[in-house]
Protein backbone atom coordinates (compact mmCIF):
# COMPACT_ATOMS: atom_id res chain seq x y z
CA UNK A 1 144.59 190.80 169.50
CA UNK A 2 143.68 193.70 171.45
CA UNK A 3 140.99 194.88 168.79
CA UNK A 4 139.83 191.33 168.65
CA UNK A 5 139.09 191.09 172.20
CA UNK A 6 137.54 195.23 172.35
CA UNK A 7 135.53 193.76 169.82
CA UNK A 8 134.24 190.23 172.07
CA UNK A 9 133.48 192.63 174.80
CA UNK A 10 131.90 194.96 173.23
CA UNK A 11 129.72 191.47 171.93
CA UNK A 12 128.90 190.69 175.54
CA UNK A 13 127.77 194.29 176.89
CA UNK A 14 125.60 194.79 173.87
CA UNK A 15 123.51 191.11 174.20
CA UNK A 16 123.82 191.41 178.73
CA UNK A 17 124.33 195.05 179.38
CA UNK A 18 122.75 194.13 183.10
CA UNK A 19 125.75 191.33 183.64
CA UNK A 20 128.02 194.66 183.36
CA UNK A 21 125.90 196.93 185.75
CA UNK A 22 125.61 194.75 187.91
CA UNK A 23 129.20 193.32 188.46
CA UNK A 24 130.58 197.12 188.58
CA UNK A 25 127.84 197.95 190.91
CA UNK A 26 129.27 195.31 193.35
CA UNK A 27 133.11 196.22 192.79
CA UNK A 28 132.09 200.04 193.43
CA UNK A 29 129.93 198.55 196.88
CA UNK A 30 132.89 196.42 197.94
CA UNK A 31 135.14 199.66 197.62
CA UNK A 32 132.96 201.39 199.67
CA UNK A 33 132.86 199.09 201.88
CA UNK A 34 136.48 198.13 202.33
CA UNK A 35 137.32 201.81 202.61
CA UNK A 36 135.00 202.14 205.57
CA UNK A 37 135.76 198.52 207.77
CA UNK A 38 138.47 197.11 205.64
CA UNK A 39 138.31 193.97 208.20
CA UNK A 40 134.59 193.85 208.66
CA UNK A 41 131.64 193.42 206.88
CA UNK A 42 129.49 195.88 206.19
CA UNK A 43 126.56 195.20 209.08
CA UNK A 44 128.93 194.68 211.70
CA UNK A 45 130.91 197.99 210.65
CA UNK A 46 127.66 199.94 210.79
CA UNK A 47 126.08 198.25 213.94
CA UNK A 48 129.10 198.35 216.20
CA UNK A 49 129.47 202.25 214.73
CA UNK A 50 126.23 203.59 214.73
CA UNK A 51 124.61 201.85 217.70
CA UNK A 52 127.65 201.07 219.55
CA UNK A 53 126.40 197.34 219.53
CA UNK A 54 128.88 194.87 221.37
CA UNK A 55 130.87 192.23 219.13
CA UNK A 56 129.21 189.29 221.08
CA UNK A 57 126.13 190.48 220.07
CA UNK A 58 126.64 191.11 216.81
CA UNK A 59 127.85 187.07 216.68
CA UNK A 60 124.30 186.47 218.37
CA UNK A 61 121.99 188.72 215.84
CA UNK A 62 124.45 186.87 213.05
CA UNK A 63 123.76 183.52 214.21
CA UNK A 64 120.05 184.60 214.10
CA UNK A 65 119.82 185.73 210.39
CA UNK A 66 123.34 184.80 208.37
CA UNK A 67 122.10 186.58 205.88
CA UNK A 68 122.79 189.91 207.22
CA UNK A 69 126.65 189.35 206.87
CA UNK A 70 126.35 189.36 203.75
CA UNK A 71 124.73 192.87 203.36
CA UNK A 72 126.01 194.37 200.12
CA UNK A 73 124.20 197.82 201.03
CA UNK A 74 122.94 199.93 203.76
CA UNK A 75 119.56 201.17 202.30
CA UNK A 76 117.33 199.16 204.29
CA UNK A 77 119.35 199.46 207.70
CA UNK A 78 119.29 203.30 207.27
CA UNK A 79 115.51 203.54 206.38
CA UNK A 80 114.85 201.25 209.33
CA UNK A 81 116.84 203.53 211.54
CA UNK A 82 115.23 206.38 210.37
CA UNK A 83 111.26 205.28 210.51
CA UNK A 84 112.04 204.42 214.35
CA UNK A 85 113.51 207.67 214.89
CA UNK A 86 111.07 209.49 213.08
CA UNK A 87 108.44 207.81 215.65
CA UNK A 88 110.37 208.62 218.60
CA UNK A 89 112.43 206.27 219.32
CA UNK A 90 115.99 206.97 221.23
CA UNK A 91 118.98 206.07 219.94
CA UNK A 92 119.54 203.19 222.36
CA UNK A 93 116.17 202.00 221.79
CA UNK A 94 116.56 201.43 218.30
CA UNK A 95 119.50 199.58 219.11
CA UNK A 96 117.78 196.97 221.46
CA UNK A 97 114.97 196.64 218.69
CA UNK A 98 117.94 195.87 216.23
CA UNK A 99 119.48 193.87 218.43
CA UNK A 100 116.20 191.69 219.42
CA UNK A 101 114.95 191.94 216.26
CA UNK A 102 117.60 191.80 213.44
CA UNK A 103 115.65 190.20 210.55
CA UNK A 104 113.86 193.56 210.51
CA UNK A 105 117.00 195.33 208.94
CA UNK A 106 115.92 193.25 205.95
CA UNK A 107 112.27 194.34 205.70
CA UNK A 108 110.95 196.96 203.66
CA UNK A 109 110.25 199.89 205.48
CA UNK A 110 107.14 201.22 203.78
CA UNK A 111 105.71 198.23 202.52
CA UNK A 112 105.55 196.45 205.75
CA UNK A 113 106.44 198.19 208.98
CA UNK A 114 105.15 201.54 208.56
CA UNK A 115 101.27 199.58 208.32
CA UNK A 116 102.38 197.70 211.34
CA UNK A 117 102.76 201.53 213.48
CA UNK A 118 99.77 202.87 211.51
CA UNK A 119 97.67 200.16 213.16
CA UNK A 120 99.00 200.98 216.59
CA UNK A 121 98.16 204.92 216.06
CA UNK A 122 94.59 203.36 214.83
CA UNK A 123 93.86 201.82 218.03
CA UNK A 124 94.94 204.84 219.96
CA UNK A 125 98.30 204.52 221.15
CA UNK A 126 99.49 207.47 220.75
CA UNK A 127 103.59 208.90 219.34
CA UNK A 128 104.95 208.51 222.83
CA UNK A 129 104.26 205.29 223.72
CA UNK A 130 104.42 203.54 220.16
CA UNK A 131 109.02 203.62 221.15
CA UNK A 132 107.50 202.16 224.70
CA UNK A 133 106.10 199.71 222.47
CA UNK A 134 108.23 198.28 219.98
CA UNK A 135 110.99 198.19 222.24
CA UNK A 136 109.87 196.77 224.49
CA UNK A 137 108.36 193.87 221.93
CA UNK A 138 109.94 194.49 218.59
CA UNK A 139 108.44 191.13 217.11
CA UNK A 140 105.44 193.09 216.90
CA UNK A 141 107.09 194.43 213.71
CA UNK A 142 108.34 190.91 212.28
CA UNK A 143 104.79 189.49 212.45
CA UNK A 144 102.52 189.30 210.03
CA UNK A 145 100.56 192.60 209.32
CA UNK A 146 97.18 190.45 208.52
CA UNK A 147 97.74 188.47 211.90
CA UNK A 148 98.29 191.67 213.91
CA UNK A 149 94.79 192.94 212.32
CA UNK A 150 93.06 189.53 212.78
CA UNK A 151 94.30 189.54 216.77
CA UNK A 152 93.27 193.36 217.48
CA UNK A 153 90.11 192.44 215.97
CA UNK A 154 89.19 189.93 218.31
CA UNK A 155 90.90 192.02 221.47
CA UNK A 156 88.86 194.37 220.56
CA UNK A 157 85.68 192.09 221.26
CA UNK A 158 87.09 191.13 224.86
CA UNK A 159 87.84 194.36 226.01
CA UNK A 160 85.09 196.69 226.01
CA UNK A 161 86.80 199.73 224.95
CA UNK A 162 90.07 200.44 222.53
CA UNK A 163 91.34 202.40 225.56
CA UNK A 164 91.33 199.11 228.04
CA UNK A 165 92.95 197.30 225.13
CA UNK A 166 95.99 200.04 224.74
CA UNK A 167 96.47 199.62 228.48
CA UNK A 168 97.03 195.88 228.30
CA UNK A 169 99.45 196.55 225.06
CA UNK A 170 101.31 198.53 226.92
CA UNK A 171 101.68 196.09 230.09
CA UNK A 172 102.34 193.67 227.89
CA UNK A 173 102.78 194.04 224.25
CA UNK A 174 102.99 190.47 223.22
CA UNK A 175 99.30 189.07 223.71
CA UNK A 176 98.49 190.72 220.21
CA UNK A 177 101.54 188.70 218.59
CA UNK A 178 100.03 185.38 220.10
CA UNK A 179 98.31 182.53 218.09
CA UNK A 180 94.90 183.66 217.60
CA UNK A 181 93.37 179.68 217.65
CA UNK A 182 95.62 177.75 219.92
CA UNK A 183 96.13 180.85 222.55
CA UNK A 184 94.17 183.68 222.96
CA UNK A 185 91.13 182.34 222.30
CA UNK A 186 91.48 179.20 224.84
CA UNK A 187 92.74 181.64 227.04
CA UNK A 188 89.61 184.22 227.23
CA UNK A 189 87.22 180.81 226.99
CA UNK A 190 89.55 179.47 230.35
CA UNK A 191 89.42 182.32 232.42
CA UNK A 192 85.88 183.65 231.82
CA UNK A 193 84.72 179.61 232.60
CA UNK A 194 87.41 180.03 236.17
CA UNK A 195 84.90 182.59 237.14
CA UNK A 196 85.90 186.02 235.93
CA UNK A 197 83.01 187.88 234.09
CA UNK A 198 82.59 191.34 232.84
CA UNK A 199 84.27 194.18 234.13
CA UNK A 200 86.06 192.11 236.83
CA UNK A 201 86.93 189.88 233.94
CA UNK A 202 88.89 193.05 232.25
CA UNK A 203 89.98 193.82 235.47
CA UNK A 204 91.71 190.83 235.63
CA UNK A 205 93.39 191.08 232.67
CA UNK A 206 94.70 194.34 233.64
CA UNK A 207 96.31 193.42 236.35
CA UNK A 208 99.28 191.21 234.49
CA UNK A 209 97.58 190.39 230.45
CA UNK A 210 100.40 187.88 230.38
CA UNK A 211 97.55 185.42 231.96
CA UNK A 212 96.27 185.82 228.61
CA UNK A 213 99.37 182.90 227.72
CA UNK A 214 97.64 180.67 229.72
CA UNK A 215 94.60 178.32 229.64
CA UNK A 216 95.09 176.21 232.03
CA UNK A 217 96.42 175.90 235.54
CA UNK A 218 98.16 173.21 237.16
CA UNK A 219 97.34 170.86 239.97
CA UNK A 220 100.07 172.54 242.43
CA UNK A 221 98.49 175.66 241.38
CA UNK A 222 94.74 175.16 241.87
CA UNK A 223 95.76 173.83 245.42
CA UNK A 224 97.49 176.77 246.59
CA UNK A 225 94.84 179.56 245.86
CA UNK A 226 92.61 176.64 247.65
CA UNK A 227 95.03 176.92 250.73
CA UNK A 228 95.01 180.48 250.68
CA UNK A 229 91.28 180.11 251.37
CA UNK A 230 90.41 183.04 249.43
CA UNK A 231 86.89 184.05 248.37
CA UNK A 232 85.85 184.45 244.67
CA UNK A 233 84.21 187.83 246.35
CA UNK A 234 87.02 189.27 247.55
CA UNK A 235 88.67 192.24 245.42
CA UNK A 236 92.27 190.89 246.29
CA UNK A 237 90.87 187.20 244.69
CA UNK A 238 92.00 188.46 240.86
CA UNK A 239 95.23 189.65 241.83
CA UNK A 240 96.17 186.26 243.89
CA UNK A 241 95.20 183.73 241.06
CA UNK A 242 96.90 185.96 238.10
CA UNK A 243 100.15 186.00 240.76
CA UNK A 244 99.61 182.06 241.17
CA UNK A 245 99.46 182.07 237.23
CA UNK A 246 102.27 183.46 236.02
CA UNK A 247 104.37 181.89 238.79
CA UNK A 248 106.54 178.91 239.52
CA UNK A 249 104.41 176.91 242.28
CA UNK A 250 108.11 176.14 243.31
CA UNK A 251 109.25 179.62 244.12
CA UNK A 252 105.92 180.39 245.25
CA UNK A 253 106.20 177.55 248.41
CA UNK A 254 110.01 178.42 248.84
CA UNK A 255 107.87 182.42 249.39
CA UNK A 256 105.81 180.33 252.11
CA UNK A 257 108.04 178.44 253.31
CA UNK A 258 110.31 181.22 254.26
CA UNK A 259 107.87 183.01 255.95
CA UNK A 260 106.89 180.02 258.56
CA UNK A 261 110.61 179.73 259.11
CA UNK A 262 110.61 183.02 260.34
CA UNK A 263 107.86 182.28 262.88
CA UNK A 264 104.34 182.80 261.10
CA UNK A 265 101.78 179.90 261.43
CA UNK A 266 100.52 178.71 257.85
CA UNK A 267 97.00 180.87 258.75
CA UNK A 268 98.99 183.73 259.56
CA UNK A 269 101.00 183.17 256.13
CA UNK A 270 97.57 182.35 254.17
CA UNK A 271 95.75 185.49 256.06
CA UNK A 272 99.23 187.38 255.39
CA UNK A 273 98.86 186.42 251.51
CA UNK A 274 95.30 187.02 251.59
CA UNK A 275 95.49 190.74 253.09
CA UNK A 276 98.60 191.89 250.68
CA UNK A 277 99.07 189.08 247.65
CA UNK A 278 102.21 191.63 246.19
CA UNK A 279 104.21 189.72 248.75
CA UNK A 280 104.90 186.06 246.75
CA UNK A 281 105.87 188.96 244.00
CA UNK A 282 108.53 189.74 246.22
CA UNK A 283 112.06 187.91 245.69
CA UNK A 284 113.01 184.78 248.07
CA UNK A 285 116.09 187.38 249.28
CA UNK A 286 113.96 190.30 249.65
CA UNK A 287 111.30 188.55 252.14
CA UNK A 288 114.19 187.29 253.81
CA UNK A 289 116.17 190.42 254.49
CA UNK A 290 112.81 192.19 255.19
CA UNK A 291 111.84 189.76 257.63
CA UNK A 292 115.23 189.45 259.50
CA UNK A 293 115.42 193.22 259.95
CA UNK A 294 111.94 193.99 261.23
CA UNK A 295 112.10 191.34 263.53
CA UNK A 296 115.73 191.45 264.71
CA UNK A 297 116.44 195.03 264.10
CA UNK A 298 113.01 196.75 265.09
CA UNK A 299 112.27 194.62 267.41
CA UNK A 300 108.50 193.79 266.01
CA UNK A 301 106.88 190.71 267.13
CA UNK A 302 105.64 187.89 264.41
CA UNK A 303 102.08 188.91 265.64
CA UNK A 304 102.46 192.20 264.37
CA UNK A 305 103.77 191.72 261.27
CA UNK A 306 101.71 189.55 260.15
CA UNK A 307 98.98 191.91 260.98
CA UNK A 308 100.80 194.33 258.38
CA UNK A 309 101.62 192.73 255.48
CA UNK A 310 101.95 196.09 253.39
CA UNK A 311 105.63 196.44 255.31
CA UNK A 312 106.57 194.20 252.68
CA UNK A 313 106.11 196.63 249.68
CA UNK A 314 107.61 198.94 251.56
CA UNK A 315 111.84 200.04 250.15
CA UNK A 316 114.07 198.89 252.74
CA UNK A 317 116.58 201.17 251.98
CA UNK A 318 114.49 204.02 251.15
CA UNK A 319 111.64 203.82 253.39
CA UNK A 320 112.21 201.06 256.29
CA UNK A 321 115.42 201.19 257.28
CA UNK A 322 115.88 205.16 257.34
CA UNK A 323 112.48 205.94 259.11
CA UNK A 324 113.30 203.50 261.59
CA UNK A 325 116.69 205.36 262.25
CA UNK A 326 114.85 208.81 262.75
CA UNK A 327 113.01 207.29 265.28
CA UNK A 328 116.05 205.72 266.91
CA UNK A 329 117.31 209.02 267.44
CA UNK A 330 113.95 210.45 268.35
CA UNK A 331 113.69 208.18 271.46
CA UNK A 332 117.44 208.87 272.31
CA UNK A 333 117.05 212.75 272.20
CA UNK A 334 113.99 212.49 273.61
CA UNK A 335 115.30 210.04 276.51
CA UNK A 336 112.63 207.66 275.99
CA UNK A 337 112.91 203.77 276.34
CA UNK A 338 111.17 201.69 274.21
CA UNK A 339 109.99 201.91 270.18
CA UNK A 340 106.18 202.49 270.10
CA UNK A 341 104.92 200.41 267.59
CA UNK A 342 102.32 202.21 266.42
CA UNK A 343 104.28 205.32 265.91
CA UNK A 344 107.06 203.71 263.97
CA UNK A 345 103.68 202.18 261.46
CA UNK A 346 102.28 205.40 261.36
CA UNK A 347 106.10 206.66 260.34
CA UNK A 348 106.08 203.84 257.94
CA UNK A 349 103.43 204.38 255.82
CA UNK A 350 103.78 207.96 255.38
CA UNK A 351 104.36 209.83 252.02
CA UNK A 352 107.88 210.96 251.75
CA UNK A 353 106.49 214.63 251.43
CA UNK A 354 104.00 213.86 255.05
CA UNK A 355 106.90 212.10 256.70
CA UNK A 356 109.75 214.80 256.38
CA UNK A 357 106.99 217.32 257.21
CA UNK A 358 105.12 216.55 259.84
CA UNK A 359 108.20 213.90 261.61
CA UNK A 360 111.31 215.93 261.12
CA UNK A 361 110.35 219.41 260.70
CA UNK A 362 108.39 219.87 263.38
CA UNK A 363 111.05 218.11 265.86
CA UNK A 364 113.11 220.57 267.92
CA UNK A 365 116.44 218.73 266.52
CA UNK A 366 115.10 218.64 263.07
CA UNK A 367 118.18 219.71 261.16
CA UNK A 368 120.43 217.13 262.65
CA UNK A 369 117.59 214.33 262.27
CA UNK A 370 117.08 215.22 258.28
CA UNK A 371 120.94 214.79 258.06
CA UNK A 372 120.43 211.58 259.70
CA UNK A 373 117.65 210.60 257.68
CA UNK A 374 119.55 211.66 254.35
CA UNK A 375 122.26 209.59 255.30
CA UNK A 376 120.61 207.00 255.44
CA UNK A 377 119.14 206.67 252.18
CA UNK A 378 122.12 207.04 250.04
CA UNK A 379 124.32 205.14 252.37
CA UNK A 380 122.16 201.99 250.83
CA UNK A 381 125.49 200.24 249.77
CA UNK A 382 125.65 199.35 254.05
CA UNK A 383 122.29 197.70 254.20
CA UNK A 384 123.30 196.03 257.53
CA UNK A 385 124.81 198.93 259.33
CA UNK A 386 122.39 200.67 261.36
CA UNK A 387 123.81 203.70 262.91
CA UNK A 388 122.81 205.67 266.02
CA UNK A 389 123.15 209.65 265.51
CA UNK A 390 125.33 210.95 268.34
CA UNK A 391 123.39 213.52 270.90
CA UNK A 392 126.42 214.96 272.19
């Protein structure tokens, strides 16, 4: 019996010798792989390990691509790992790009990602932004190498120089992973036809290339850069209608709206807008907070802040709120009244380096003022506590 069935076997390996490779092959795997996460499968024992990747993301990147729990070895994964380190990427950023991204721990490395960073090193970018890069977009390296070539090549006729073009990658990596026909190129036709030409065309772009999503604008939309009232001249008339763009018309009104609660009339809001446009970048609770301290806190009249709409790109914590506490003091040592207005601007719009020099240096109480004013910033977890330093 035993000879018979040497004899059947030895049958079967000499017609399918590759049946018997490749069924041992799998036994010796699954021992390796038992040995190492005995209740895991082998991705989720090597993400979780290596990258210290969470077990509800794991589920995520599963539910993404099934096929990855069912990994019977590592190769890929660990030349994937290595080709983004060996371009610079961090430990943690490899991680997000896995974790974004998990399809790619399928792909052949040299075959079709390595082309996809040899096109960005082509077109200038150069080894220490390419991690900036692909973290920050990782599809890049799941599209298709031809379409990535086919975009660049038409980028490369809207922007007049490869070193234009690398600056809008790197804002915003993404526009050369769009759809060539039903995006970009309605896009560039719908914003050169708004009025943008040439260099204030690129310009434009610049500013936020995300615009580069869109080739149209809405109703709501085209009606609030109308009530704005700004000119097509103007130099701030780019940055308002690529905010207006890429923005919600209904957080941009609850912006507006906000502002004439706190007192401005609609043409100081619109004049407000038109001087400084950063500020309907600014969150709904930021304009609030900012508002309610400069007029309740510093005292400043609705006139003038509307007259100085850069105070709202200014840090509260950081710049407002402890520069207006120097001065605090400086009236109390000083045994002054009121707060002069145009000091506490001047004070305001300072550099750090200019402010701590030429402000509390050259005061006669300087050391206890810079202890004040260092206070002040870190204590930023008391935004609402304004404290006056003791003269005694």
């Amino acid at each position: 019996m035993t000879t018979k069935l040497f004899s059947l076997c030895r049958n079967l390996f000499l017609k399918t010798p590759s049946h018997f490779r490749f069924n041992f092959s799998n036994l010796a795997q699954n021992d390796v792989s038992n040995s190492n996460a005995p209740s895991e499968n082998l991705f989720v024992h090597f993400v979780t390990t290596r990258f210290n990747i969470s077990s509800a993301d794991t589920t995520k990147m599963l539910k993404k691509d099934p096929s990855l729990g069912r990994l019977k070895t590592l190769d890929k994964v660990e030349q994937l790992a290595d080709m983004l380190n060996r371009h610079g990427c961090t430990q943690d950023q490899i991680a997000n790009i896995i974790r974004l991204q998990p399809s790619l721990m399928m792909t052949s490395v040299e075959r079709l990602l390595e082309p996809k960073i040899q096109l960005l090193k082509d077109l200038g970018v150069g080894r220490e932004n390419i991690p900036k890069i692909v973290s920050k977009y990782p599809n890049i390296l799941g599209s298709k190498l031809e379409t990535l070539r086919t975009n660049l090549k038409f980028l490369k006729t809207v922007f007049p120089t490869n070193d234009f073009l690398v600056r809008a990658i790197m804002r915003s990596p993404y526009i050369i992973g769009l759809n060539l026909q039903k995006v970009l190129k309605p896009s560039v036709a719908f914003w050169k036809g708004f009025g943008f030409h040439g260099i204030e065309f690129i310009k434009f772009l610049l500013i936020n290339p995300w615009v580069l999503m869109r080739s149209s604008l809405t109703p709501e939309q085209l009606d609030l850069i109308r009530k704005i009232g700004i000119q097509k001249e103007s130099k701030m008339y780019k940055y308002i209608v690529s905010i207006v763009a890429r923005s919600r018309i209904e957080g941009l009104e609850a912006k507006i709206k906000i502002l004439q609660l706190c007192g401005l009339s609609p043409e100081e809001v619109w004049g407000l807008v038109r001087a400084n446009p950063v500020v309907l970048t600014k969150s709904e609770e930021s304009i609030k907070t900012k508002m309610e301290f400069m007029l309740n806190h510093m005292g400043l009249s609705v006139e003038f802040v509307a007259k100085h709409p850069r105070m709202f790109t200014m840090s509260l914590d950081k710049v407002m709120r402890p520069r207006f506490l120097v001065l605090q003091n400086m009236i109390a040592m000083n045994g002054a009244g009121e707060v002069n207005t145009t000091r506490l601007c001047t004070m305001l719009m300072m550099t750090e380096a200019k402010f701590v020099v030429r402000i509390i240096e050259r005061h006669p109480e300087s050391a206890a003022l810079s202890t004040v004013y260092k206070n002040a910033i870190a204590d930023v977890s008391k935004p609402s506590k304004i404290k006056m330093f003791s003269v005694s």
